[in-house]
Protein backbone atom coordinates (compact mmCIF):
# COMPACT_ATOMS: atom_id res chain seq x y z
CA UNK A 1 0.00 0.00 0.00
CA UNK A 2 1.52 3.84 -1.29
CA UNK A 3 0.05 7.14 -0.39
CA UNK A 4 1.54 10.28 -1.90
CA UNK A 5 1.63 13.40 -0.54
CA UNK A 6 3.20 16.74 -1.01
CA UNK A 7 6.58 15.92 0.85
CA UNK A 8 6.86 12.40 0.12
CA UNK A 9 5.71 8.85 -0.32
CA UNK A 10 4.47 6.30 2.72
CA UNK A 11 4.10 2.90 1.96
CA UNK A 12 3.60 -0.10 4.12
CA UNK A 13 3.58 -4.08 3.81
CA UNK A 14 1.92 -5.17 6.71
CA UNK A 15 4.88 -5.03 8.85
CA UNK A 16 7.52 -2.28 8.01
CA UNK A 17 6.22 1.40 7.51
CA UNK A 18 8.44 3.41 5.06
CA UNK A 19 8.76 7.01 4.77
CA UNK A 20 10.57 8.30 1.52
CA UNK A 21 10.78 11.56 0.02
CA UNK A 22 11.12 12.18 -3.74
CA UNK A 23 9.89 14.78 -5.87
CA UNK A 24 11.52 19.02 -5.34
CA UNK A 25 9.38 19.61 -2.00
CA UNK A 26 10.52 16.48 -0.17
CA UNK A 27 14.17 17.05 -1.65
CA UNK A 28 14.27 20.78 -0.36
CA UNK A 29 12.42 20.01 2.93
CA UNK A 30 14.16 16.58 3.96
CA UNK A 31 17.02 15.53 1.21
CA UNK A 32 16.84 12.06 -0.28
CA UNK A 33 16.20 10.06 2.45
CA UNK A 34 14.62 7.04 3.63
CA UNK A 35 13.14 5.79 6.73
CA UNK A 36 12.18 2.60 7.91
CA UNK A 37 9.37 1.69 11.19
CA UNK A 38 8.62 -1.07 11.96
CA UNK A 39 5.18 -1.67 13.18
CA UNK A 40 6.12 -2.77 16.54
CA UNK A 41 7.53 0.62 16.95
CA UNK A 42 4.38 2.66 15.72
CA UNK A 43 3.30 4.38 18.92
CA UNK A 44 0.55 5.97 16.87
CA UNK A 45 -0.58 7.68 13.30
CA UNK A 46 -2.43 10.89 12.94
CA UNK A 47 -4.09 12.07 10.09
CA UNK A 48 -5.47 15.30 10.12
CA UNK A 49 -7.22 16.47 7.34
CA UNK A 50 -6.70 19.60 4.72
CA UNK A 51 -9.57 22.29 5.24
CA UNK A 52 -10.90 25.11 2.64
CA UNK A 53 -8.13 26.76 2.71
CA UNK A 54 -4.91 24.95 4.11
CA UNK A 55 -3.20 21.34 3.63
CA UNK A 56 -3.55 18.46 6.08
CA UNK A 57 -1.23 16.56 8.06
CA UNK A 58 -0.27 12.66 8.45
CA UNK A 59 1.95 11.40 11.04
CA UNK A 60 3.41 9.29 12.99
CA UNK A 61 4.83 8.66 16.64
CA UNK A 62 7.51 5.85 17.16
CA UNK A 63 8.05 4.28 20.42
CA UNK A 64 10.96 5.42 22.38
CA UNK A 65 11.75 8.28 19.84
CA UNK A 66 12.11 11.38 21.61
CA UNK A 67 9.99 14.36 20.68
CA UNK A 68 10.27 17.63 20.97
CA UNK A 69 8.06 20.04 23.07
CA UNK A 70 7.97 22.06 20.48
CA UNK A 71 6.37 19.12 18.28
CA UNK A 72 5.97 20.71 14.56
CA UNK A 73 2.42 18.23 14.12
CA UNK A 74 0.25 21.17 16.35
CA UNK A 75 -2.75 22.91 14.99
CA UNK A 76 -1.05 26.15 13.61
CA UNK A 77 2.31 24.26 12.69
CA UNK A 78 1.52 22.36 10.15
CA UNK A 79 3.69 24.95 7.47
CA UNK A 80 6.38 23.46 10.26
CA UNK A 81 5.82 19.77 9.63
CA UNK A 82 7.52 19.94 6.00
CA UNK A 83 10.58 19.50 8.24
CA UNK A 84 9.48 16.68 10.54
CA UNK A 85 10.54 13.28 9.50
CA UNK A 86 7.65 11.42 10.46
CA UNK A 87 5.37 13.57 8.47
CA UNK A 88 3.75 13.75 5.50
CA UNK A 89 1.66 17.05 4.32
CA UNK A 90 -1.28 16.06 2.84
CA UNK A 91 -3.65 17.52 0.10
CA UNK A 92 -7.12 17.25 -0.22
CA UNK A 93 -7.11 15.19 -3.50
CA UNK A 94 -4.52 12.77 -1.47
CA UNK A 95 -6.69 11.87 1.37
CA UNK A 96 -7.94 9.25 0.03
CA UNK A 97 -4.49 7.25 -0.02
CA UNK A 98 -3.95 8.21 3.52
CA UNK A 99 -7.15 7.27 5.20
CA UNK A 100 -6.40 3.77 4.22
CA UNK A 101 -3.10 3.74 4.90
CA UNK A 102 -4.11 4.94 7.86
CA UNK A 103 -6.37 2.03 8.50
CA UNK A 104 -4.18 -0.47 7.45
CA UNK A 105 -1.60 0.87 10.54
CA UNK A 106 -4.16 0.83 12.92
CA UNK A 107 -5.38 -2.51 11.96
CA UNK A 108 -2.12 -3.82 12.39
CA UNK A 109 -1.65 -2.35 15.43
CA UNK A 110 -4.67 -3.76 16.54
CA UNK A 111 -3.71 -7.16 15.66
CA UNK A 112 -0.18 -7.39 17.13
């Protein structure tokens, strides 16, 4: 399963989550990177969705990852979240993708 979004790519097999960025925006936000969770270290996913006028949000907590008080995934931050690793800006013709992704994660997390 692959959901697109503005700042990269999430895809997930059942049992590793993958969070890639391709495409200008992800390059100039995060460089060509790659990371890997694996569902037993999915605290939780978020997806918040794009309004009238602004983009949504998708994200993701790890287990044992420290975060930052100042977490960029808040209300008014989501401009912020192009720089968060575990996150994945979201526009409205993309939610699609990312509600079942987002499904898929919680059913696995359900079933472990």
């Amino acid at each position: 399963m692959e959901a697109k979004g503005v700042n990269g790519q999430v895809t997930f097999d059942g049992r590793v989550l993958t969070i890639s960025r391709a495409g200008f925006f992800g390059w100039a936000t995060q460089g060509r990177n790659e990371k890997q969770i694996p569902i037993g270290s999915v605290g939780a996913v978020q997806l918040r969705p794009p309004s009238f006028t602004a983009n949504g949000l998708w994200s993701v907590s790890v287990t044992g990852e420290v975060q930052s008080s100042r977490n960029p995934r808040g209300v008014r931050q989501i401009s912020k979240a192009g720089k968060d690793e575990n996150s994945v800006i979201v526009k409205r013709s993309q939610v699609k993708q990312f509600e079942a992704l987002n499904a898929a994660v919680l059913e696995a997390l359900a079933s472990r």
